[in-house]
PDB file of N, CA and C in Angstrom:
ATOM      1  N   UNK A   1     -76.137 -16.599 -33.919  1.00  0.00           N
ATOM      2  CA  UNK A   1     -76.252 -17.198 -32.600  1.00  0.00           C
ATOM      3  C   UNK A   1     -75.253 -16.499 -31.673  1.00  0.00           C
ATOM      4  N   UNK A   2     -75.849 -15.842 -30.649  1.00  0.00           N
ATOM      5  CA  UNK A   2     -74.867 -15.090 -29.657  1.00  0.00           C
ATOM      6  C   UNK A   2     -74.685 -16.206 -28.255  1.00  0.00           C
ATOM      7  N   UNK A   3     -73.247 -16.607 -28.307  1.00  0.00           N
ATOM      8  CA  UNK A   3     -73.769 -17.547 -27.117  1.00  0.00           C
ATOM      9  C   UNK A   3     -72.610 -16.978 -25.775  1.00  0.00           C
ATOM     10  N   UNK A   4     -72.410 -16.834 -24.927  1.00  0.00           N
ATOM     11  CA  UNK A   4     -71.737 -16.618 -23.845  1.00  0.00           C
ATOM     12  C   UNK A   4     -70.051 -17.086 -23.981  1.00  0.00           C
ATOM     13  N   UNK A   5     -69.432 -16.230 -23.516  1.00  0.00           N
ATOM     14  CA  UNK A   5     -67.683 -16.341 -23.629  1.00  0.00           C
ATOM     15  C   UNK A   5     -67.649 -16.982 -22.629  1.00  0.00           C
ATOM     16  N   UNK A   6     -66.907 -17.832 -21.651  1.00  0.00           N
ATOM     17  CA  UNK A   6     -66.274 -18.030 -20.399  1.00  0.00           C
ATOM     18  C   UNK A   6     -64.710 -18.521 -20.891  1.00  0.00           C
ATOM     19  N   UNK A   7     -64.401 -17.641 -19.979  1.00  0.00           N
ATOM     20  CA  UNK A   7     -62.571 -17.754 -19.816  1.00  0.00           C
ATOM     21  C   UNK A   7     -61.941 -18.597 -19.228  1.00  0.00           C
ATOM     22  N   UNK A   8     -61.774 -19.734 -19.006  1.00  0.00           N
ATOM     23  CA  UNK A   8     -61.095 -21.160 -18.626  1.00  0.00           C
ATOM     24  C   UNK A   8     -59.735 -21.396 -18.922  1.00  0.00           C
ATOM     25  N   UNK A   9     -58.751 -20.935 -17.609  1.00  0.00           N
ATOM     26  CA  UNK A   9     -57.298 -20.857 -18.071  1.00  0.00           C
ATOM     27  C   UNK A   9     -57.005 -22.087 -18.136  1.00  0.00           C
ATOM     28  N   UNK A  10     -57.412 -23.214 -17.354  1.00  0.00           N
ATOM     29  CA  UNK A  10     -56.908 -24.650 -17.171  1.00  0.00           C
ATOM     30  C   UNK A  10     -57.773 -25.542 -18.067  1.00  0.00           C
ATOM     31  N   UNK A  11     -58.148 -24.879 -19.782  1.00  0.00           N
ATOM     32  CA  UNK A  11     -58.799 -25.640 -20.605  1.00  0.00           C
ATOM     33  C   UNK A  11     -57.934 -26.376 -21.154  1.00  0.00           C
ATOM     34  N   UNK A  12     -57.589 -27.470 -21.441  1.00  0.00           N
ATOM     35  CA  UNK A  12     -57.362 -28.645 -21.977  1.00  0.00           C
ATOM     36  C   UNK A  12     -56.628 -28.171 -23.357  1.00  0.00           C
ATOM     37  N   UNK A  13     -58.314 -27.318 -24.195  1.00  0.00           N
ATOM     38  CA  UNK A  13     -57.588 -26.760 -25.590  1.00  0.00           C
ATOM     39  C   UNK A  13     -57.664 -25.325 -25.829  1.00  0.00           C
ATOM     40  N   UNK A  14     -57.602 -24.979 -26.386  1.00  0.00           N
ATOM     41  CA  UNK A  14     -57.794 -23.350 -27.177  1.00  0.00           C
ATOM     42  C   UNK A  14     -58.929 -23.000 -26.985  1.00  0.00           C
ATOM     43  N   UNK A  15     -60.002 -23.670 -27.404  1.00  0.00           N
ATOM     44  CA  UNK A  15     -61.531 -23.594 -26.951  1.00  0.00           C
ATOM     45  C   UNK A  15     -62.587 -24.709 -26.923  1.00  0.00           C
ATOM     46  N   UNK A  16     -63.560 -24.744 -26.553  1.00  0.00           N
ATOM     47  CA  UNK A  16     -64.651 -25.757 -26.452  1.00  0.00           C
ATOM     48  C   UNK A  16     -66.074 -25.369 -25.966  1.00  0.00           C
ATOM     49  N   UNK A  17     -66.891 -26.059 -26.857  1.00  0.00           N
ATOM     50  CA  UNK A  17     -68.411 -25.731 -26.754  1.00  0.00           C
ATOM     51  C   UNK A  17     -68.817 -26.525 -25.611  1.00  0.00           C
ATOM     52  N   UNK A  18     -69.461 -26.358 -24.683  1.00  0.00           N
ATOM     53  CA  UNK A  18     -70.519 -26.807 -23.783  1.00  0.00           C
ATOM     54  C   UNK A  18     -71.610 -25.850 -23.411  1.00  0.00           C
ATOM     55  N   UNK A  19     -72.691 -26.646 -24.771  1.00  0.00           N
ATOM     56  CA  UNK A  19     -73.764 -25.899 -24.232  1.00  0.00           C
ATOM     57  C   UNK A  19     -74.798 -25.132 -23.706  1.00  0.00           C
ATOM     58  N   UNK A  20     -74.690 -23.757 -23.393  1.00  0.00           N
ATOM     59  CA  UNK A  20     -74.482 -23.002 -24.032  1.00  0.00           C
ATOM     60  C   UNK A  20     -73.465 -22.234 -24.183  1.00  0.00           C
ATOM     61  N   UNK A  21     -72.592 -22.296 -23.689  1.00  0.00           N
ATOM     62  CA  UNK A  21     -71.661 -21.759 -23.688  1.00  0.00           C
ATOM     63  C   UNK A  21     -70.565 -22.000 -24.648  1.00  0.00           C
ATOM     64  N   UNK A  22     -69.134 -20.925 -24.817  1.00  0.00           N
ATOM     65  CA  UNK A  22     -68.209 -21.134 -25.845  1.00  0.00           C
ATOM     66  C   UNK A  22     -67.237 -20.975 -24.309  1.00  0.00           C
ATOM     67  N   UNK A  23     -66.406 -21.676 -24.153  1.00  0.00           N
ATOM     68  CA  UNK A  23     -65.102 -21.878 -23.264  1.00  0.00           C
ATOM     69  C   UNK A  23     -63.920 -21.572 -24.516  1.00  0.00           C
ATOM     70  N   UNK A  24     -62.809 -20.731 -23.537  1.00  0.00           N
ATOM     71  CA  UNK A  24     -62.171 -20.491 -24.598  1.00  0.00           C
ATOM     72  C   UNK A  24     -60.746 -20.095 -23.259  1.00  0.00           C
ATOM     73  N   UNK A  25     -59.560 -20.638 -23.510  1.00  0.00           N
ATOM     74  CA  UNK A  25     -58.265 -21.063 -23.061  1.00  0.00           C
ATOM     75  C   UNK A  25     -57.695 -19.206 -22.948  1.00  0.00           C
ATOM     76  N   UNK A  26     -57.782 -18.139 -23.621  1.00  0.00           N
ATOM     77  CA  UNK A  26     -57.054 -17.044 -23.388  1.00  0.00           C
ATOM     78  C   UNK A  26     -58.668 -15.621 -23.719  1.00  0.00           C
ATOM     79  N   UNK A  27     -58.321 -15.250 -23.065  1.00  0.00           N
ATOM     80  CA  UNK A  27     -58.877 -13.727 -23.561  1.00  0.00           C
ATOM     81  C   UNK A  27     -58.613 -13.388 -24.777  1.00  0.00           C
ATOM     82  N   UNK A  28     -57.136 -13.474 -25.255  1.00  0.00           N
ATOM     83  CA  UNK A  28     -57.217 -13.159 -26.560  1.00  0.00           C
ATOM     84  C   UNK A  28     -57.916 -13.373 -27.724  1.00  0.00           C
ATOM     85  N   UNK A  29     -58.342 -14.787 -27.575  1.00  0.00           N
ATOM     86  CA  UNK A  29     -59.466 -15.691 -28.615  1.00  0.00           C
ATOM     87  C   UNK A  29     -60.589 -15.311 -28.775  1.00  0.00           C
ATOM     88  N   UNK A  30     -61.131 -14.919 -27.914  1.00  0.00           N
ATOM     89  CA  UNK A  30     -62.304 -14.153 -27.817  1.00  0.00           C
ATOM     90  C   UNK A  30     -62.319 -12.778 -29.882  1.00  0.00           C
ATOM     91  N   UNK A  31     -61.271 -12.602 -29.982  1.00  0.00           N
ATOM     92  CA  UNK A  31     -61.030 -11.876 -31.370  1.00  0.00           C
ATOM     93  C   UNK A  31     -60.902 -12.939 -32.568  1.00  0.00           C
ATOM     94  N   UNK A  32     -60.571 -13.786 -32.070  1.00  0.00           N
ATOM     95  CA  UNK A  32     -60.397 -15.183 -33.179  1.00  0.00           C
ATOM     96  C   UNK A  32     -61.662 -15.650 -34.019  1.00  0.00           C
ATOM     97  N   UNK A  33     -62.132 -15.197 -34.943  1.00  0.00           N
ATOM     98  CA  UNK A  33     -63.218 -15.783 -35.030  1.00  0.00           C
ATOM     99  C   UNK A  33     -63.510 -16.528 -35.873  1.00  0.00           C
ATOM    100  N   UNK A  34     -62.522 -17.303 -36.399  1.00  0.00           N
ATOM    101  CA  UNK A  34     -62.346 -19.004 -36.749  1.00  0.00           C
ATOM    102  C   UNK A  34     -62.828 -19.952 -35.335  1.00  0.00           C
ATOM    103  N   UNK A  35     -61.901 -19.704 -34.489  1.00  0.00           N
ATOM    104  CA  UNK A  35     -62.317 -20.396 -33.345  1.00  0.00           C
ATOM    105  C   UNK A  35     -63.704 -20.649 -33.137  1.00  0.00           C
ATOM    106  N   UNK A  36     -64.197 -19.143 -32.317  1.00  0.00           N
ATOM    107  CA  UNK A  36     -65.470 -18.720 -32.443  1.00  0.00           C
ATOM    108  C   UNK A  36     -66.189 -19.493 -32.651  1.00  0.00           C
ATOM    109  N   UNK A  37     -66.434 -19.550 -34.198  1.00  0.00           N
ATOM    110  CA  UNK A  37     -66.934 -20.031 -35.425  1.00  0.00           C
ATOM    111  C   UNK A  37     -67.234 -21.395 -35.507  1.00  0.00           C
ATOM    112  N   UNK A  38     -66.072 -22.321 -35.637  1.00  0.00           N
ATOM    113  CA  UNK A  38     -65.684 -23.578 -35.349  1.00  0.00           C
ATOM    114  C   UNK A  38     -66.637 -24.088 -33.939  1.00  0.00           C
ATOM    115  N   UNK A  39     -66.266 -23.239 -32.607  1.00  0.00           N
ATOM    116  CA  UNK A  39     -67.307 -23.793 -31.241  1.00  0.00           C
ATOM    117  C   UNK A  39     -69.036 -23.502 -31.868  1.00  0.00           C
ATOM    118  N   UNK A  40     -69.215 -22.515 -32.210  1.00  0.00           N
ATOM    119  CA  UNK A  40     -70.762 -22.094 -32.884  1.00  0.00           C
ATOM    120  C   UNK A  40     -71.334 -22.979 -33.207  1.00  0.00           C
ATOM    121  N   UNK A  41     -70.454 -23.797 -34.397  1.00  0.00           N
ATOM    122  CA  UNK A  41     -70.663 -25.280 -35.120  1.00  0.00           C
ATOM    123  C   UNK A  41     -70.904 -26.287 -34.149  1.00  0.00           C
ATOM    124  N   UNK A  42     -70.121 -26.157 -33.736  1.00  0.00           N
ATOM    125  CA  UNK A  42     -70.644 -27.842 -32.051  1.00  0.00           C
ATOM    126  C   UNK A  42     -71.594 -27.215 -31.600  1.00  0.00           C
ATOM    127  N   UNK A  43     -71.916 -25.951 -30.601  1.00  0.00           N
ATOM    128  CA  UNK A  43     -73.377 -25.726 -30.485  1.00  0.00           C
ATOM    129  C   UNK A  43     -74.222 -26.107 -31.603  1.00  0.00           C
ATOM    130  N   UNK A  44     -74.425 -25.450 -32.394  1.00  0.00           N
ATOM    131  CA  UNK A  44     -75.305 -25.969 -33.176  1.00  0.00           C
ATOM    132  C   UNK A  44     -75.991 -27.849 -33.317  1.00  0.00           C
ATOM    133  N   UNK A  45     -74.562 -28.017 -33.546  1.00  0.00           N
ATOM    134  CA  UNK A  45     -74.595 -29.783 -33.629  1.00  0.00           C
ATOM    135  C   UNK A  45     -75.487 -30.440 -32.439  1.00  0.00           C
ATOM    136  N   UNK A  46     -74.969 -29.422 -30.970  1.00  0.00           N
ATOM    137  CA  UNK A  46     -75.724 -29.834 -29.650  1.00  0.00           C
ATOM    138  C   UNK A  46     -76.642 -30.004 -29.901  1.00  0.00           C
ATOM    139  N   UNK A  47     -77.169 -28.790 -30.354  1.00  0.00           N
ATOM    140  CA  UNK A  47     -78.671 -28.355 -30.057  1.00  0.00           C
ATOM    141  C   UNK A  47     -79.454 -29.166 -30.750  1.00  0.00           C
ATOM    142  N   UNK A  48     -78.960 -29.516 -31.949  1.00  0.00           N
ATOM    143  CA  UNK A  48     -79.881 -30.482 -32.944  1.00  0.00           C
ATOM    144  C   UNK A  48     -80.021 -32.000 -32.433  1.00  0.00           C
ATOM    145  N   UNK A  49     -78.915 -32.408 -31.729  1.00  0.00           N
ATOM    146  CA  UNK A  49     -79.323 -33.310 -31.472  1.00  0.00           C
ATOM    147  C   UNK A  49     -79.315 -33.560 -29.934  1.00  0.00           C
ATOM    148  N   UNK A  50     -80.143 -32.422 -29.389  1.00  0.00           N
ATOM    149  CA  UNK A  50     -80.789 -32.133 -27.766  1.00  0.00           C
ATOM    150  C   UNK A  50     -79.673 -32.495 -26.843  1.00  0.00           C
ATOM    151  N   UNK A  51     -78.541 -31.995 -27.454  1.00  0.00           N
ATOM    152  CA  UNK A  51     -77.047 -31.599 -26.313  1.00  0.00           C
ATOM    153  C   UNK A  51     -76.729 -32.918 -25.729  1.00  0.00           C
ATOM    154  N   UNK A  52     -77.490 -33.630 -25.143  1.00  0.00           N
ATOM    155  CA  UNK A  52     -76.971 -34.961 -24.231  1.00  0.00           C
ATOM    156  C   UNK A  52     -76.388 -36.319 -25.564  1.00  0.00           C
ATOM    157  N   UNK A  53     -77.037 -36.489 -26.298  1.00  0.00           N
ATOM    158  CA  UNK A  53     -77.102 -37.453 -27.538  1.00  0.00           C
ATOM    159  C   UNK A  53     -75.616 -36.919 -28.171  1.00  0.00           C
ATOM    160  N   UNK A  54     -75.338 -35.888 -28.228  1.00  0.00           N
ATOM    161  CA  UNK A  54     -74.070 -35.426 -29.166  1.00  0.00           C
ATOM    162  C   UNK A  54     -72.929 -35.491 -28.440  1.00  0.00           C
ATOM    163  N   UNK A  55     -73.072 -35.251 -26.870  1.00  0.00           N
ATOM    164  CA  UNK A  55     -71.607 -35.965 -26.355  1.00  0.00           C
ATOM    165  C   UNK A  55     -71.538 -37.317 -26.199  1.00  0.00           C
ATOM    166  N   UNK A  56     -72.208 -37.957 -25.965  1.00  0.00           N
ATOM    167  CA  UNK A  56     -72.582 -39.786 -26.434  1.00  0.00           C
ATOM    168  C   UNK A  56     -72.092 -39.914 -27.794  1.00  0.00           C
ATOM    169  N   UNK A  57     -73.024 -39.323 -28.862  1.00  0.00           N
ATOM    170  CA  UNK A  57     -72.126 -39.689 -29.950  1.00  0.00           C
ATOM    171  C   UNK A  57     -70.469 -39.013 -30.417  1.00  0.00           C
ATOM    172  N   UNK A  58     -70.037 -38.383 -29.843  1.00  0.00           N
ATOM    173  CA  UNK A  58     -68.718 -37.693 -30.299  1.00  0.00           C
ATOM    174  C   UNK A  58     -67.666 -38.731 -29.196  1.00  0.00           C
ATOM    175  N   UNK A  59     -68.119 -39.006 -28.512  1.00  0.00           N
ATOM    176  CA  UNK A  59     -67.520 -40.115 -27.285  1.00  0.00           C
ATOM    177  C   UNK A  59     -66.910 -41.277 -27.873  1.00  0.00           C
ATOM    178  N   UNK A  60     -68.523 -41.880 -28.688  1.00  0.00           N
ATOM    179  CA  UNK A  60     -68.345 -43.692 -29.543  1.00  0.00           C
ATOM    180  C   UNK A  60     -67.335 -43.190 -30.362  1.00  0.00           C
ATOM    181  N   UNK A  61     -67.635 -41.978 -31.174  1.00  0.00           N
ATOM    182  CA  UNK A  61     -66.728 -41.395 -32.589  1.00  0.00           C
ATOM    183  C   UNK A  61     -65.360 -41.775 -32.337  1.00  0.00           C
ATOM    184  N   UNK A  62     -65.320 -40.810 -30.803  1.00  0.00           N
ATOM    185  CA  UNK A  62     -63.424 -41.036 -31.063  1.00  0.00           C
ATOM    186  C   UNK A  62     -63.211 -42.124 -30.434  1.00  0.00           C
ATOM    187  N   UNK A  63     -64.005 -43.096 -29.468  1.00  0.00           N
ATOM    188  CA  UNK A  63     -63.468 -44.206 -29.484  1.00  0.00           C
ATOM    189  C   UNK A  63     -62.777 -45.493 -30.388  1.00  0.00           C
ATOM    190  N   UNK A  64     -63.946 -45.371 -31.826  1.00  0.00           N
ATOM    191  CA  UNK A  64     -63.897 -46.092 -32.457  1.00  0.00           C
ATOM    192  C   UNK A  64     -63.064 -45.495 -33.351  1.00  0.00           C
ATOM    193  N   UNK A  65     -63.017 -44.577 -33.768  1.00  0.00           N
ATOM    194  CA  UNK A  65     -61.064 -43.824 -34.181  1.00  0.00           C
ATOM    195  C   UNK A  65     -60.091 -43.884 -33.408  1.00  0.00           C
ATOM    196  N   UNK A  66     -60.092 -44.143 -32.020  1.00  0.00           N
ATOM    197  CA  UNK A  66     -58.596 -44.314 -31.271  1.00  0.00           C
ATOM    198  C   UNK A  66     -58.285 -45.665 -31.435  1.00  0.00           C
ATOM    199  N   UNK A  67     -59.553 -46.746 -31.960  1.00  0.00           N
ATOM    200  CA  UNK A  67     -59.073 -47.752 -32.105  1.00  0.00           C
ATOM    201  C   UNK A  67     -58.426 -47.929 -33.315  1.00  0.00           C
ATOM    202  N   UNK A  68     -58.941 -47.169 -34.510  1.00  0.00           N
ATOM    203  CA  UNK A  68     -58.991 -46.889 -36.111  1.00  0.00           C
ATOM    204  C   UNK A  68     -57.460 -46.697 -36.293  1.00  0.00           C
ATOM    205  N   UNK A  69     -57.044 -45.501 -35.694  1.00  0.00           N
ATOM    206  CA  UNK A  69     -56.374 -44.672 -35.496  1.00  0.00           C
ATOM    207  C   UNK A  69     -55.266 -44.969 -34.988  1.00  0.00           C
ATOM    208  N   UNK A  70     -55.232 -45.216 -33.898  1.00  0.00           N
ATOM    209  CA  UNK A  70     -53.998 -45.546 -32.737  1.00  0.00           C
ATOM    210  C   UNK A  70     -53.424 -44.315 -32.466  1.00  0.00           C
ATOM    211  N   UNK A  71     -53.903 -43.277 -32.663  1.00  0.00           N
ATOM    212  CA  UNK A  71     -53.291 -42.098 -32.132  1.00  0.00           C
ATOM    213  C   UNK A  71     -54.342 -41.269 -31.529  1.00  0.00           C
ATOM    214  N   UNK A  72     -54.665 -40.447 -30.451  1.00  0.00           N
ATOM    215  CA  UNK A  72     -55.021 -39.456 -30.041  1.00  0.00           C
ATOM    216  C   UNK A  72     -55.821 -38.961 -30.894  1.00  0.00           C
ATOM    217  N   UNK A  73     -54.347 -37.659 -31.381  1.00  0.00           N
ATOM    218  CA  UNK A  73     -55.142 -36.345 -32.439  1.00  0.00           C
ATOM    219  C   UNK A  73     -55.770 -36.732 -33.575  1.00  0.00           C
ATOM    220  N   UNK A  74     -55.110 -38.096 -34.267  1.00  0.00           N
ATOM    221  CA  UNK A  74     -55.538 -38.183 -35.543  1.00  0.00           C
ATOM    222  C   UNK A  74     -57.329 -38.932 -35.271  1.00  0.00           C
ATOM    223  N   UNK A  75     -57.274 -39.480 -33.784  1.00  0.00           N
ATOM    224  CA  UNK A  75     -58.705 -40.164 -33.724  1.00  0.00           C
ATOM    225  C   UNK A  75     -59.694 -38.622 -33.797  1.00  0.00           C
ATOM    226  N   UNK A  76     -58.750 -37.476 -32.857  1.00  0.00           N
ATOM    227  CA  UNK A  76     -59.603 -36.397 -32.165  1.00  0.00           C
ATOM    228  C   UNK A  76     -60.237 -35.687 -33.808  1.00  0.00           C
ATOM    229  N   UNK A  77     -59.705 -35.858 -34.662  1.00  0.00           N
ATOM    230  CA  UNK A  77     -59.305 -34.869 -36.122  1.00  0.00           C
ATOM    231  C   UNK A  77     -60.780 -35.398 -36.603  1.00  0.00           C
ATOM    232  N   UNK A  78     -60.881 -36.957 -36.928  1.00  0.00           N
ATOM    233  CA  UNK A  78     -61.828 -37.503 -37.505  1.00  0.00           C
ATOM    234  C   UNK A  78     -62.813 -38.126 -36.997  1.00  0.00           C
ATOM    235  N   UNK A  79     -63.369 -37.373 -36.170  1.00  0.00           N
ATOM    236  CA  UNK A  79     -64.659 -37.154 -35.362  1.00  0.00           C
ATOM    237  C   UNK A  79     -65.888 -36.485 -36.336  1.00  0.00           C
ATOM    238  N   UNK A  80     -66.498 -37.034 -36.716  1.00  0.00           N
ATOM    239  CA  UNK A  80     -67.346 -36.651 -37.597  1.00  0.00           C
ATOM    240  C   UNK A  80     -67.703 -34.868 -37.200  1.00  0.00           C
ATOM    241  N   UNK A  81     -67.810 -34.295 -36.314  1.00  0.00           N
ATOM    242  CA  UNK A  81     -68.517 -33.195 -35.148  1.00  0.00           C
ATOM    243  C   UNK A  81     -66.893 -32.247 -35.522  1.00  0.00           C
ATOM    244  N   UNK A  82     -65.973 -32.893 -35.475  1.00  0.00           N
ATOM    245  CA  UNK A  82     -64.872 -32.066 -35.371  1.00  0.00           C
ATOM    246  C   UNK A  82     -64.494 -31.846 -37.462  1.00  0.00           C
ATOM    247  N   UNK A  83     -65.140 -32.632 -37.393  1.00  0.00           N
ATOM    248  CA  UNK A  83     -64.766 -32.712 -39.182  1.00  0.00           C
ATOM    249  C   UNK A  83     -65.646 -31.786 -40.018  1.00  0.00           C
ATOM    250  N   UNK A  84     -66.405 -31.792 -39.172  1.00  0.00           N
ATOM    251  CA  UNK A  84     -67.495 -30.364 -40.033  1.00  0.00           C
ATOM    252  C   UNK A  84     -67.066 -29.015 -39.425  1.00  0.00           C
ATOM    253  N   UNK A  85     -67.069 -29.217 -38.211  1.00  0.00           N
ATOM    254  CA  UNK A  85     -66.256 -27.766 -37.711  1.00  0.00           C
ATOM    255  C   UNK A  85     -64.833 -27.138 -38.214  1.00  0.00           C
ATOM    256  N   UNK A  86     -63.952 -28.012 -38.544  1.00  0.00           N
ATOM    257  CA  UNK A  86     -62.704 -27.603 -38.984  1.00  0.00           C
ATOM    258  C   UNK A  86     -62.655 -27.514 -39.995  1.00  0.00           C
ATOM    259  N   UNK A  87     -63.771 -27.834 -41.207  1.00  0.00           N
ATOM    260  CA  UNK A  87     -63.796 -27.693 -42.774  1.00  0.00           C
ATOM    261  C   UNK A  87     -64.497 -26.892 -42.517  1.00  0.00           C
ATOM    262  N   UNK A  88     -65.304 -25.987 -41.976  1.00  0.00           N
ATOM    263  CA  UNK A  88     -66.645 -24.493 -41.957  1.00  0.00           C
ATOM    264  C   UNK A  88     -66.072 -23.695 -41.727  1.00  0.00           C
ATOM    265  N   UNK A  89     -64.859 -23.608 -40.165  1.00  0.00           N
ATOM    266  CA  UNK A  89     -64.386 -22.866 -39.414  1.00  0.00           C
ATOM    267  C   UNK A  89     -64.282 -21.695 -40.052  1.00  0.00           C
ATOM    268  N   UNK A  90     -63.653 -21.374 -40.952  1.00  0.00           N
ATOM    269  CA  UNK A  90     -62.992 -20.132 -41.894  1.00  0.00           C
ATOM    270  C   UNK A  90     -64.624 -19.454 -42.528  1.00  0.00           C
ATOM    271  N   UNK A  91     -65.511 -20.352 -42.618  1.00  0.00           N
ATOM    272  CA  UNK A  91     -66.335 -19.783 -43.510  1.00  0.00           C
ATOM    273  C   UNK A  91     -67.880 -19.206 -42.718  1.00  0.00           C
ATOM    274  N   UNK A  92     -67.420 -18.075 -42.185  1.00  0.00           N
ATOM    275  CA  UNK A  92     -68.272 -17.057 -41.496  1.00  0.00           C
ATOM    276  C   UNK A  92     -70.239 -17.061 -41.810  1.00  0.00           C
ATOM    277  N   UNK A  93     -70.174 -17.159 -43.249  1.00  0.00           N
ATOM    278  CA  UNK A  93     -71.658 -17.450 -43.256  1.00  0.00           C
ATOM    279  C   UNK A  93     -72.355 -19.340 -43.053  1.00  0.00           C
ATOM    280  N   UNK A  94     -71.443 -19.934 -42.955  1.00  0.00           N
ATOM    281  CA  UNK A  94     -71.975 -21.665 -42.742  1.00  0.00           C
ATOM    282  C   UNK A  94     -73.037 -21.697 -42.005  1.00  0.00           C
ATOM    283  N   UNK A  95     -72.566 -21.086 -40.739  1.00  0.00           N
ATOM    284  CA  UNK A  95     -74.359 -21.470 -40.127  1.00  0.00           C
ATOM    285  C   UNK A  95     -75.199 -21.191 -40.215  1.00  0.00           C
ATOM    286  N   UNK A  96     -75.302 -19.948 -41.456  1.00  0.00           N
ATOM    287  CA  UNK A  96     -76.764 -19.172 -41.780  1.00  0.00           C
ATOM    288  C   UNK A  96     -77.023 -20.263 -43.101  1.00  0.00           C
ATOM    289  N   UNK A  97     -76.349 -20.859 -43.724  1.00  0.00           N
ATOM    290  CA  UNK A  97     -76.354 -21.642 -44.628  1.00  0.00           C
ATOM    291  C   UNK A  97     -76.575 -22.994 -44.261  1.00  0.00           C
ATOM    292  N   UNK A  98     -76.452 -23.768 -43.070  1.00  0.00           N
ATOM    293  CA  UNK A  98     -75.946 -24.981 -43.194  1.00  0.00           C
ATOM    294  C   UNK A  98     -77.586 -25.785 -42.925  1.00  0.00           C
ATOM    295  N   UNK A  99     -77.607 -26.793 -43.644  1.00  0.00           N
ATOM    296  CA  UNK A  99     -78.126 -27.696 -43.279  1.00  0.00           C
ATOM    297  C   UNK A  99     -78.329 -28.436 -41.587  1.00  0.00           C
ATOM    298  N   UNK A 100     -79.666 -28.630 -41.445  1.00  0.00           N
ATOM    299  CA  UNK A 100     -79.757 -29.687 -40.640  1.00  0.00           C
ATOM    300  C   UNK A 100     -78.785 -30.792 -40.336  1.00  0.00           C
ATOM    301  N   UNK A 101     -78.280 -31.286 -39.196  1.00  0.00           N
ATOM    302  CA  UNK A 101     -77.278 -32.466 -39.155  1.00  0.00           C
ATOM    303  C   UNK A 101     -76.557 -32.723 -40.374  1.00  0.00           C
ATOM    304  N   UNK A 102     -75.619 -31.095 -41.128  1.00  0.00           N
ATOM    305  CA  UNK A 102     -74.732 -31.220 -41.516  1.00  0.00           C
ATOM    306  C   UNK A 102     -73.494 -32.040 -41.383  1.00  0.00           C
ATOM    307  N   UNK A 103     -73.480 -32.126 -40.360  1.00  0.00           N
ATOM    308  CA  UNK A 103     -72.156 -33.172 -39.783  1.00  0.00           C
ATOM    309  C   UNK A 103     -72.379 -34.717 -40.634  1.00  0.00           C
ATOM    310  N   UNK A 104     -73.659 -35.274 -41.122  1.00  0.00           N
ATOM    311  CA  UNK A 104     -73.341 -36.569 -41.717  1.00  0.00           C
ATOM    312  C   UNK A 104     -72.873 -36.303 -42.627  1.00  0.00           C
ATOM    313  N   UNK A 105     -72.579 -35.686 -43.227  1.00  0.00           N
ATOM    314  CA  UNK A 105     -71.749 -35.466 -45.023  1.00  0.00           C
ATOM    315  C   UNK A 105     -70.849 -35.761 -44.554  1.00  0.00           C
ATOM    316  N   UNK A 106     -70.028 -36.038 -43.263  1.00  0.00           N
ATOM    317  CA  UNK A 106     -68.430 -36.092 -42.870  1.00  0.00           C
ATOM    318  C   UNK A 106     -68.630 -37.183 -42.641  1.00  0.00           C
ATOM    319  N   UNK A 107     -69.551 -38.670 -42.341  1.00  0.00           N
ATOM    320  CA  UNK A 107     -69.202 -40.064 -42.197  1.00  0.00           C
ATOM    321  C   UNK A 107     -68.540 -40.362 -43.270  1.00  0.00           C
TER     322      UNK A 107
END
C-alpha cells in the first residue's frame, strides 16, 4: 500500500494516519519504517471499516480506557487499533499477511 507522506510540524505525535494519508511530525521519519508501518496498519483498519466507523470506534476505545485507566497514555496504549499496530509495527510483511479486522484478536 503506497499511501501519501504529509509533513505536519505542529503534529501532536511522531505520526498519524488520516485516511489516506500518513502525517508524520519530522522529515526524518519518513526513513523510519516501523513508524511507517505501524500508520499503514490504521489505514488499513480505516479502510476496512469505511474510515468514518474506525474513528468512532477508536474514540469509545479510549474513552472507556481513560475511564479504565485513569491515565492518558496508558488509555492511548490499549486501544484495541493502537494494540495491533504497536505489536505488527516491527514486522514489515503483516499487512501482506494479516487478516481481515485483525485488530479483534487485541479485545
Amino acid at each position: 500500500m503506497k499511501a501519501p507522506i504529509l509533513i505536519v510540524k505542529n503534529l501532536p505525535a511522531a505520526g498519524m494516519a488520516i485516511f489516506p494519508f500518513i502525517l508524520l511530525k519530522h522529515v526524518k521519519l519518513k526513513q523510519d519504517q516501523s513508524i511507517i508501518n505501524h500508520e499503514k496498519i490504521h489505514l488499513r483498519q480505516q479502510l476496512e471499516l469505511l474510515i468514518l466507523p474506525f474513528y468512532i470506534l477508536y474514540l469509545i476505545n479510549y474513552f472507556i480506557n481513560l475511564i479504565r485507566y485513569q491515565e492518558h497514555h496508558k488509555a492511548y496504549l490499549n486501544i484495541v487499533f493502537e494494540k495491533e499496530a504497536y505489536h505488527n509495527e516491527l514486522n514489515m510483511e503483516y499487512l501482506i499477511k494479516r487478516n481481515w479486522y485483525g485488530w479483534i484478536r487485541m479485545i
